[in-house]
C-alpha atoms as a PDB file:
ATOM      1  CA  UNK A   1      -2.258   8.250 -13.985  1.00  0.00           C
ATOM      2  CA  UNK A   2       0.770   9.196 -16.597  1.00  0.00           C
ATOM      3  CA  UNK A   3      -0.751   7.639 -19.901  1.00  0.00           C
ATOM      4  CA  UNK A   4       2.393   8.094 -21.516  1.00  0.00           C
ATOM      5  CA  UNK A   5       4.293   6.383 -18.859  1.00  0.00           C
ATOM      6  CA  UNK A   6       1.631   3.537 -19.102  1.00  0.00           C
ATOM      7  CA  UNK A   7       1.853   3.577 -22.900  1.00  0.00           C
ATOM      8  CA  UNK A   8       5.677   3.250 -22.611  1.00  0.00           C
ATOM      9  CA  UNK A   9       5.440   0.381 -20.243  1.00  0.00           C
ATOM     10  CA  UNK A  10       3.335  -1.961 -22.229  1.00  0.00           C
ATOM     11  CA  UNK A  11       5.275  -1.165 -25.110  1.00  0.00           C
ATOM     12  CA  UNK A  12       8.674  -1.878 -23.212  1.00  0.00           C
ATOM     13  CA  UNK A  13       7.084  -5.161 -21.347  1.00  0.00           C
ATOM     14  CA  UNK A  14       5.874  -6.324 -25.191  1.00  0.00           C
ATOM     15  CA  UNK A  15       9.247  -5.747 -26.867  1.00  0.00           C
ATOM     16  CA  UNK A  16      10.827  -8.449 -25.126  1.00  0.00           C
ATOM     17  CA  UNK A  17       8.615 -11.149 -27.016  1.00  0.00           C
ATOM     18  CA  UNK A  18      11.224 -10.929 -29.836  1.00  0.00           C
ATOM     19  CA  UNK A  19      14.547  -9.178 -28.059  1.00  0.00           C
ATOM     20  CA  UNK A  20      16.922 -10.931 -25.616  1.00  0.00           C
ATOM     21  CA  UNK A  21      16.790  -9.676 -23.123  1.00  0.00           C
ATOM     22  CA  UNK A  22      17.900  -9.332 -19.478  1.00  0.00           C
ATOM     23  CA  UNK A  23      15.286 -11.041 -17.323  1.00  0.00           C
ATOM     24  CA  UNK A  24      16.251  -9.434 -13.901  1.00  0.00           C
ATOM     25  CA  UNK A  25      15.964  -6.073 -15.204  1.00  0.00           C
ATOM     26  CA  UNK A  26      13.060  -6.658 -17.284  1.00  0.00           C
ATOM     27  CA  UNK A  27      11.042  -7.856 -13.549  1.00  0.00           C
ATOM     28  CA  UNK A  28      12.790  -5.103 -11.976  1.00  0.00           C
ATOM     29  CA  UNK A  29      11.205  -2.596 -14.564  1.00  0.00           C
ATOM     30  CA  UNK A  30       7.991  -4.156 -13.892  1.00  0.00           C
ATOM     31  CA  UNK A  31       8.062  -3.717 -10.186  1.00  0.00           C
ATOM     32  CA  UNK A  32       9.418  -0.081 -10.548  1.00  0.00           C
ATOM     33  CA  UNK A  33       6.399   0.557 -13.249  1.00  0.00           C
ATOM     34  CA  UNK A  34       4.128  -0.841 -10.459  1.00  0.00           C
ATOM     35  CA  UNK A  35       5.108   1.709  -8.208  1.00  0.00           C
ATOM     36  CA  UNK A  36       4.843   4.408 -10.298  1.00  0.00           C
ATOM     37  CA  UNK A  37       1.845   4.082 -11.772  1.00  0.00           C
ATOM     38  CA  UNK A  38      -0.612   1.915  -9.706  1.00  0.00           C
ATOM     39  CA  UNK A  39      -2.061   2.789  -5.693  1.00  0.00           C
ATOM     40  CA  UNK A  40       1.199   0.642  -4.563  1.00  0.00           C
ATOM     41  CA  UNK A  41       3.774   1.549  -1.883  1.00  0.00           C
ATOM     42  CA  UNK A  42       6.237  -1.645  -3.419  1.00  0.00           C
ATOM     43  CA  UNK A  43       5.713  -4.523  -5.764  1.00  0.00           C
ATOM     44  CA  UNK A  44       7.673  -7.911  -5.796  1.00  0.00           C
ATOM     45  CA  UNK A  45       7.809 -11.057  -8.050  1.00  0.00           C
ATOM     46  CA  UNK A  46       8.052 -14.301  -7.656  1.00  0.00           C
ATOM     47  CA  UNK A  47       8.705 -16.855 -10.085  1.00  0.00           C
ATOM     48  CA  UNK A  48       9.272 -20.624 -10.103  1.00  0.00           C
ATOM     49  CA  UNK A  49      12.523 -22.562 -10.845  1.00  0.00           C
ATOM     50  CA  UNK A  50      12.845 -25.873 -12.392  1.00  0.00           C
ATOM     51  CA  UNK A  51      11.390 -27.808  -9.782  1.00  0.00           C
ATOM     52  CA  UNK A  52       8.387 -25.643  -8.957  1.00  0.00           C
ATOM     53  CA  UNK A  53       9.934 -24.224  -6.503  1.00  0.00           C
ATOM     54  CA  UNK A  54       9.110 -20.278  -5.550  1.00  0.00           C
ATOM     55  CA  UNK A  55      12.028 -17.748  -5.695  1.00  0.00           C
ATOM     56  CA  UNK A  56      12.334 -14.138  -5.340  1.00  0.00           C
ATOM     57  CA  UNK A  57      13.240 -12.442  -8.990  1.00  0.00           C
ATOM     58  CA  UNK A  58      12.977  -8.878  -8.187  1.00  0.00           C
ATOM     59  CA  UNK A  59      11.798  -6.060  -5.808  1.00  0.00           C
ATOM     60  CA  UNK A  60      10.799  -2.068  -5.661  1.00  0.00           C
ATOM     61  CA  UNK A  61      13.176  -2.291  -2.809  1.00  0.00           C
ATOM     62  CA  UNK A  62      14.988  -4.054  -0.392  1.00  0.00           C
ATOM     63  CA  UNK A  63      12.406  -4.448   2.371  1.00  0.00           C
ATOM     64  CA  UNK A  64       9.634  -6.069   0.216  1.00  0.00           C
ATOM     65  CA  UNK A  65      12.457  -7.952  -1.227  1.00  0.00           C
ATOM     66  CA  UNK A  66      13.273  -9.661   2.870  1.00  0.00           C
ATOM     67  CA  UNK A  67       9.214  -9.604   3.405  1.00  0.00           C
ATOM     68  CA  UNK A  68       8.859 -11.528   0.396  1.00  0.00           C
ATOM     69  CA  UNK A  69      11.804 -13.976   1.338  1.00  0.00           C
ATOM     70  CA  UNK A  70      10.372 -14.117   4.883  1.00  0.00           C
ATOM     71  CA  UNK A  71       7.036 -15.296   3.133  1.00  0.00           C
ATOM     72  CA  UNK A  72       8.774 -18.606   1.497  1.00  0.00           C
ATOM     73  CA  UNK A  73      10.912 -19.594   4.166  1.00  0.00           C
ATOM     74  CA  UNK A  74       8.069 -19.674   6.444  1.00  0.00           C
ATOM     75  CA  UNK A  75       5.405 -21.226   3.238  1.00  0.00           C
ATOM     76  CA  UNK A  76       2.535 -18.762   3.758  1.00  0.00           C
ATOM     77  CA  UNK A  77       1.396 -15.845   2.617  1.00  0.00           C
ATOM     78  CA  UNK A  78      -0.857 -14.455   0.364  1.00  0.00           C
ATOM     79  CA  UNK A  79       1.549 -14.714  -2.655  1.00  0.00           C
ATOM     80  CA  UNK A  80       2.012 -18.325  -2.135  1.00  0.00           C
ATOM     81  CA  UNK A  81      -2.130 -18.920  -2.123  1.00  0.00           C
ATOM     82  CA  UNK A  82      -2.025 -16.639  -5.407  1.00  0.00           C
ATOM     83  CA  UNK A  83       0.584 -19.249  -7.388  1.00  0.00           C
ATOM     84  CA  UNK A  84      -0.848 -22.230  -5.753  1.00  0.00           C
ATOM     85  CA  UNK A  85      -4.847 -21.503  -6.965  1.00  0.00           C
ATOM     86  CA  UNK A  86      -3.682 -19.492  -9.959  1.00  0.00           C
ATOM     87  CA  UNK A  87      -5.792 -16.454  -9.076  1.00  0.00           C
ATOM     88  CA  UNK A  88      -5.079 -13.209  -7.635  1.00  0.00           C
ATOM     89  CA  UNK A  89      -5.667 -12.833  -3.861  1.00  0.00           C
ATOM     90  CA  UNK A  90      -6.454  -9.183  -2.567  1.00  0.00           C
ATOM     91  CA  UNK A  91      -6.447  -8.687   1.102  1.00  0.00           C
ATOM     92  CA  UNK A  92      -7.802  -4.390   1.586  1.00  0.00           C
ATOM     93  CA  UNK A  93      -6.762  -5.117   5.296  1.00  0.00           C
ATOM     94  CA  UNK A  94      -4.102  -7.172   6.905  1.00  0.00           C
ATOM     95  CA  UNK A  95      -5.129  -7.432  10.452  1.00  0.00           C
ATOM     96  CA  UNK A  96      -8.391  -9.275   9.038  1.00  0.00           C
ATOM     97  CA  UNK A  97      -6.099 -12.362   8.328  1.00  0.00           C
ATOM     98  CA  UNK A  98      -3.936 -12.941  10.854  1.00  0.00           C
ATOM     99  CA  UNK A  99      -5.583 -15.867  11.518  1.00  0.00           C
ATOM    100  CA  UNK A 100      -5.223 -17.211   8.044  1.00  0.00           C
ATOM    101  CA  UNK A 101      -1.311 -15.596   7.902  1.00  0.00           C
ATOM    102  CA  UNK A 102       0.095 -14.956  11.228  1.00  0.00           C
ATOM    103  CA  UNK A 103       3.389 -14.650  10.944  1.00  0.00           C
ATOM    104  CA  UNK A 104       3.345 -13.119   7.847  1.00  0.00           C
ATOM    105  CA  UNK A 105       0.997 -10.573   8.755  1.00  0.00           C
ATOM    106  CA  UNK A 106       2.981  -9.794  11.568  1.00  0.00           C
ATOM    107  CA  UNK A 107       5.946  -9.307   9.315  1.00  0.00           C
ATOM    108  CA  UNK A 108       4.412  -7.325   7.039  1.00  0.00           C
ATOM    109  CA  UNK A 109       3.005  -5.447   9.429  1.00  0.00           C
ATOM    110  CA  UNK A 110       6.678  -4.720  10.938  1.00  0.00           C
ATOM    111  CA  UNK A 111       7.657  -4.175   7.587  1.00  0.00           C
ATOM    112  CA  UNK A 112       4.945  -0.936   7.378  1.00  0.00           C
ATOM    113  CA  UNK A 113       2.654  -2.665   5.138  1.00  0.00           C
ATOM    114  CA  UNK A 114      -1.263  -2.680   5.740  1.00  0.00           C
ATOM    115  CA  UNK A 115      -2.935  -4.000   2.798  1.00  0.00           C
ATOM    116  CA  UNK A 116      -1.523  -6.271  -0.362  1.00  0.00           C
ATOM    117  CA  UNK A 117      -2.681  -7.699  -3.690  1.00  0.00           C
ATOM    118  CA  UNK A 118      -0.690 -10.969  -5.475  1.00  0.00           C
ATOM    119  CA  UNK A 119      -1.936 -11.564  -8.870  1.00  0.00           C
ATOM    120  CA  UNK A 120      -0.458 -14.646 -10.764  1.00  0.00           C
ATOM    121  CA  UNK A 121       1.277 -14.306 -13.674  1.00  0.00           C
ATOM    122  CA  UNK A 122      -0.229 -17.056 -15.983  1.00  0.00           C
ATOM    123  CA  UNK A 123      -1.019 -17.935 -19.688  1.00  0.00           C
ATOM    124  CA  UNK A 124      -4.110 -20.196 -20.122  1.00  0.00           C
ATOM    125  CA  UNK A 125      -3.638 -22.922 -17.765  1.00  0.00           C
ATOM    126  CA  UNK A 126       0.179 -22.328 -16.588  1.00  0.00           C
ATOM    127  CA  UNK A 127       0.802 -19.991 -13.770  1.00  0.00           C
ATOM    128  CA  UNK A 128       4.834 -19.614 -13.394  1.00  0.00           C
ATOM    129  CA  UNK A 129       4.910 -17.001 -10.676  1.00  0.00           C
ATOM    130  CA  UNK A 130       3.336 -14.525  -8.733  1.00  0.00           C
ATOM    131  CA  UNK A 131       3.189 -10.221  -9.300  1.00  0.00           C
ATOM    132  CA  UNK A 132       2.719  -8.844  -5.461  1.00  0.00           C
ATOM    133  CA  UNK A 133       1.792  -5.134  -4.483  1.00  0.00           C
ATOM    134  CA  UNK A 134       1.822  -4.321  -1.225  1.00  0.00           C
ATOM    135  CA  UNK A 135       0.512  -0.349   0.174  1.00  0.00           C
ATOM    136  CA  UNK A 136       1.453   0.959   3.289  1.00  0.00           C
ATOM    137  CA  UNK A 137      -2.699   1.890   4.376  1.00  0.00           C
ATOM    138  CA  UNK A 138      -5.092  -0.622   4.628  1.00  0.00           C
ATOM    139  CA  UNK A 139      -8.110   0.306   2.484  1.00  0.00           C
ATOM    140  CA  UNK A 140     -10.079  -1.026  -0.619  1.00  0.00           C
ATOM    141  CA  UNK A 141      -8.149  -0.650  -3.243  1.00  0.00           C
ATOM    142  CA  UNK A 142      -8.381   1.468  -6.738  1.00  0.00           C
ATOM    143  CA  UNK A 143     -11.000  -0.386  -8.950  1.00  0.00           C
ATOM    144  CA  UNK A 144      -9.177   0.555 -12.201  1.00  0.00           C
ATOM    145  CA  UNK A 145      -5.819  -0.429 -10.723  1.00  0.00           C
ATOM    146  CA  UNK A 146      -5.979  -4.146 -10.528  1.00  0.00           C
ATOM    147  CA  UNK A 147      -6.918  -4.971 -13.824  1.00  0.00           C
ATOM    148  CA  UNK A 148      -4.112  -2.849 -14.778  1.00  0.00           C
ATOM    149  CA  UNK A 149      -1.578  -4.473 -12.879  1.00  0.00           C
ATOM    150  CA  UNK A 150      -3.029  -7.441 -14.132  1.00  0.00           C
ATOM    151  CA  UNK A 151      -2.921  -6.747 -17.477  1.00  0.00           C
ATOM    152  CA  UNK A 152       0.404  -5.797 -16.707  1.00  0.00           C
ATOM    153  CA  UNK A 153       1.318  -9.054 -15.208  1.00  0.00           C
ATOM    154  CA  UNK A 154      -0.223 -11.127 -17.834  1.00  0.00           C
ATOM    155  CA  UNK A 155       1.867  -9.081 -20.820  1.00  0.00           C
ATOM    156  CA  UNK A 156       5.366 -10.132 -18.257  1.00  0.00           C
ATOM    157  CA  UNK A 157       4.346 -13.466 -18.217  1.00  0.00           C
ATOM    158  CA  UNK A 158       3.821 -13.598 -22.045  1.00  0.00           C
ATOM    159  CA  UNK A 159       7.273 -12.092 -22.579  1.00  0.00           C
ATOM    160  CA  UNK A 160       8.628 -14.667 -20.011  1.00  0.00           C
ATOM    161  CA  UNK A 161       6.884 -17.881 -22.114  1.00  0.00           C
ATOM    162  CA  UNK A 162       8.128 -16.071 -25.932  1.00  0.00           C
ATOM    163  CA  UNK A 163       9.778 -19.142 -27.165  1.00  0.00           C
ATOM    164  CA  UNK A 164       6.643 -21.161 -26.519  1.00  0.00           C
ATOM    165  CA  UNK A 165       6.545 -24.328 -28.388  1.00  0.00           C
ATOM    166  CA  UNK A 166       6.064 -27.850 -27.445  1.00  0.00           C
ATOM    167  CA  UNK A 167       9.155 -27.899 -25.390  1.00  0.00           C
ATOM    168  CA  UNK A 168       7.970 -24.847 -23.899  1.00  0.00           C
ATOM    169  CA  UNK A 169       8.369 -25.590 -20.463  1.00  0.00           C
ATOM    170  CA  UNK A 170      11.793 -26.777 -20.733  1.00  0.00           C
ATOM    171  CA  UNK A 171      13.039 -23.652 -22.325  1.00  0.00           C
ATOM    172  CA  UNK A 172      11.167 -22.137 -19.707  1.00  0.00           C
ATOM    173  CA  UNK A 173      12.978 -23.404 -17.313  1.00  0.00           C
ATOM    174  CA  UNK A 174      16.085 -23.088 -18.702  1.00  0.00           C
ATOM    175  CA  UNK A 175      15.567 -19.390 -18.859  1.00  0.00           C
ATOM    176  CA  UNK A 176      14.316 -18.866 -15.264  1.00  0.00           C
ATOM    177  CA  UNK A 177      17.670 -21.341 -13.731  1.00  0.00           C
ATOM    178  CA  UNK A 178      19.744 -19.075 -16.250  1.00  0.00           C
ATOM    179  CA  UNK A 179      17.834 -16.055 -14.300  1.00  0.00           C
ATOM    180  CA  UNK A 180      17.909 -17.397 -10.381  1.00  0.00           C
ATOM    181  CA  UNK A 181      21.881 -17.704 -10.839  1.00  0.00           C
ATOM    182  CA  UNK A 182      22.136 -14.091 -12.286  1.00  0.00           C
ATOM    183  CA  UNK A 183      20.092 -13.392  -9.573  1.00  0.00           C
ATOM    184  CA  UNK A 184      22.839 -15.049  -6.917  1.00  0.00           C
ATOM    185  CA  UNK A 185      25.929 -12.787  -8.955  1.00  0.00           C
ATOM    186  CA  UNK A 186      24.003  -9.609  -8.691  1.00  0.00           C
ATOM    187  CA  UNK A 187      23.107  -9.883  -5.018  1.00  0.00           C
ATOM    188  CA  UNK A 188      26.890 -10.880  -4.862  1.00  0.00           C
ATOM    189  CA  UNK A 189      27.921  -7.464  -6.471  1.00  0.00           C
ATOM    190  CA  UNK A 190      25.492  -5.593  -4.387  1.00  0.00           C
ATOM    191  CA  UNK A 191      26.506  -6.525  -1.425  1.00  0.00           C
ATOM    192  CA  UNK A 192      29.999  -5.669  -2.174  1.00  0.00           C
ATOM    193  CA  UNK A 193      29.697  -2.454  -3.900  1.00  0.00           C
ATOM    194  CA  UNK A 194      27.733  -1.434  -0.912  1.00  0.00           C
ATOM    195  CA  UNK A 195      30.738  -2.197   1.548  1.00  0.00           C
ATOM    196  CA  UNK A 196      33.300  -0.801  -0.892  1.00  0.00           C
ATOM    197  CA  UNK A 197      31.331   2.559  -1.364  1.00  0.00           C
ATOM    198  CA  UNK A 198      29.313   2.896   2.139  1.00  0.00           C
ATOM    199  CA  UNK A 199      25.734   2.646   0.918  1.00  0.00           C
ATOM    200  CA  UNK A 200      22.836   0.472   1.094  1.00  0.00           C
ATOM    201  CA  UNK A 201      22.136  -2.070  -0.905  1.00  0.00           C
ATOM    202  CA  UNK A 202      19.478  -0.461  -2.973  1.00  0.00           C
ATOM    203  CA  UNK A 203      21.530   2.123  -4.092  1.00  0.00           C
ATOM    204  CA  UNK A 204      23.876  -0.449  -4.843  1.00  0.00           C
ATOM    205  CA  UNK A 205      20.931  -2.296  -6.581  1.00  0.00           C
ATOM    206  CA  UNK A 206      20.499   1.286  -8.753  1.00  0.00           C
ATOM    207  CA  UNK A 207      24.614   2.007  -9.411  1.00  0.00           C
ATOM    208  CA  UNK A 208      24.941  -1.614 -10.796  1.00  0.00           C
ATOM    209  CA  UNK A 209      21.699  -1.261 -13.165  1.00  0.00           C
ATOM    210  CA  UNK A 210      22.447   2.455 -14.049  1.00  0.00           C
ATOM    211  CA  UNK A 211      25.929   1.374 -15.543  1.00  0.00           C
ATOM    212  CA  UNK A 212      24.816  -2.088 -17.604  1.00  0.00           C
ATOM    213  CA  UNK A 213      21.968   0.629 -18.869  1.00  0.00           C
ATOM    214  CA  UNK A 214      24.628   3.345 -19.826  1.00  0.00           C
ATOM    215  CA  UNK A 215      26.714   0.753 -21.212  1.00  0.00           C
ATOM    216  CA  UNK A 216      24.776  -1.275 -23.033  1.00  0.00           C
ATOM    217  CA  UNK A 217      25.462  -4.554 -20.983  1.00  0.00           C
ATOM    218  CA  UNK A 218      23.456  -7.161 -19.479  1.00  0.00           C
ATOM    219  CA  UNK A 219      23.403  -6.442 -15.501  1.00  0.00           C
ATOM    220  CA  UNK A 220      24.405  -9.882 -14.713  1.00  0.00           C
ATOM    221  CA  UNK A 221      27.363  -9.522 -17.182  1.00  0.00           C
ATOM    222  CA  UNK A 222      28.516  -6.289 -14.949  1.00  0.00           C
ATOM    223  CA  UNK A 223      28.020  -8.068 -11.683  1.00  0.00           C
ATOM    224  CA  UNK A 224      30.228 -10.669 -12.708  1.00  0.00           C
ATOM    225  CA  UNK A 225      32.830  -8.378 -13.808  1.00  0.00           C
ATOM    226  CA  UNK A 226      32.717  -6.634 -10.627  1.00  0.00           C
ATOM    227  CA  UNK A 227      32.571  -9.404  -8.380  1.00  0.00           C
ATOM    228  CA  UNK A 228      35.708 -10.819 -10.616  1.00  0.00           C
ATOM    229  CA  UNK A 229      37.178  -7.964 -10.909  1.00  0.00           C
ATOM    230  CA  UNK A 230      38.064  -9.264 -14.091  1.00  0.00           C
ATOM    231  CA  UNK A 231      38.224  -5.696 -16.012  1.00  0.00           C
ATOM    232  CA  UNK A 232      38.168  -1.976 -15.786  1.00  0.00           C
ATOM    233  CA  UNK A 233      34.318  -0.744 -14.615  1.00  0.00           C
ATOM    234  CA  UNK A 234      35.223   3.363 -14.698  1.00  0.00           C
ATOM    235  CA  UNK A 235      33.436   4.704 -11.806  1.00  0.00           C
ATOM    236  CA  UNK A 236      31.609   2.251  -9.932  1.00  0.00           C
ATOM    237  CA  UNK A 237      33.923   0.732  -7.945  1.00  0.00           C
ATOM    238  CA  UNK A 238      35.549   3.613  -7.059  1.00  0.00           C
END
């Protein structure tokens, strides 16, 4: 395992406690650090909106991303049980709960995924969402992985809850509805970038983030902008 890469991560996931910052690329990051660093083929996370309600706040890519969709529409899966009991729920082989999961099992399996670990991303007592990392092979997995990824999930989760107070669920929840409708604008400005340019929607995902980055903008700011067309964005529409 990089140690510097790790290093960086925790550093970058503890910075937002006192920066504003973009919560769909600050999951996103997470997810992508996931990846990189832990025995994971893709990650995705789910957090809850105002109601309680699961929703999907970023993916490695855009299969997990329609897996994980999949998983709410049809209300089971192994990342539901996770944010429901508030503990993590690792399943080494997925043909061993079909039973328990069938249709997502059989979507995940369709999906080339063998083997997945959620782990809830909690503080104390309040669990507002769900870190899932799915591998390709079914197998046990890495001992000294999963309490990294949960370590990693539990730093997210205290960057997500930094203006904690006794109205700290309501800015909570302010901040997550703020972050579903970014959420809606950038899968807006993905899907038309990809059309406009003639790629998928992942590298639209990656265009979209790589200019907010190199401009110094929030992404959802640039999606809007796109989708508006409401100024001049040199080079990615073209």
């Amino acid at each position: 395992m990089n140690q510097q890469l790790l290093a960086k991560t925790f550093v970058e996931l503890a910075d937002n406690l006192v920066a504003d910052f973009d919560l769909i690329d600050f999951l996103r990051l997470l997810t992508d650090r996931c990846v990189g660093m832990l025995d994971a083929s893709a990650a995705g996370v789910l957090l809850a909106d105002r109601d309680g309600k699961l929703r999907v706040m970023a993916a490695s890519d855009e299969q997990v991303r329609l897996l994980e969709l999949f998983q709410l529409q049809n209300d089971e899966g192994p990342c539901l049980d996770c944010f429901r009991t508030g503990t993590p729920v690792i399943v080494p082989d997925l043909t061993r709960e079909i039973d328990r999961w069938p249709r997502f099992v059989t979507a995940a399996h369709r999906s080339g995924f063998g083997a997945v670990q959620a782990l809830p991303m909690r503080l104390r007592d309040e669990t507002v969402g769900a870190l899932n990392l799915f591998r390709a092979t079914p197998g046990p997995f890495d001992l000294a992985a999963t309490p990294l990824a949960q370590a990693l999930a539990d730093v997210a989760t205290i960057s997500l809850l930094q203006q904690r107070s006794s109205r700290r669920s309501t800015v909570l929840n302010e901040q997550l509805q703020t972050a579903l409708n970014s959420r809606v604008l950038i899968e807006q400005a993905k899907g038309k970038l990809s059309e406009r340019q003639g790629i998928d929607m992942e590298q639209a995902f990656t265009a979209l983030r790589g200019y907010a980055r190199s401009h110094n903008r929030r992404l959802s700011d640039v999606a809007r902008a796109f989708i508006d067309d409401s100024e001049p964005l040199p080079g990615l529409g073209a």
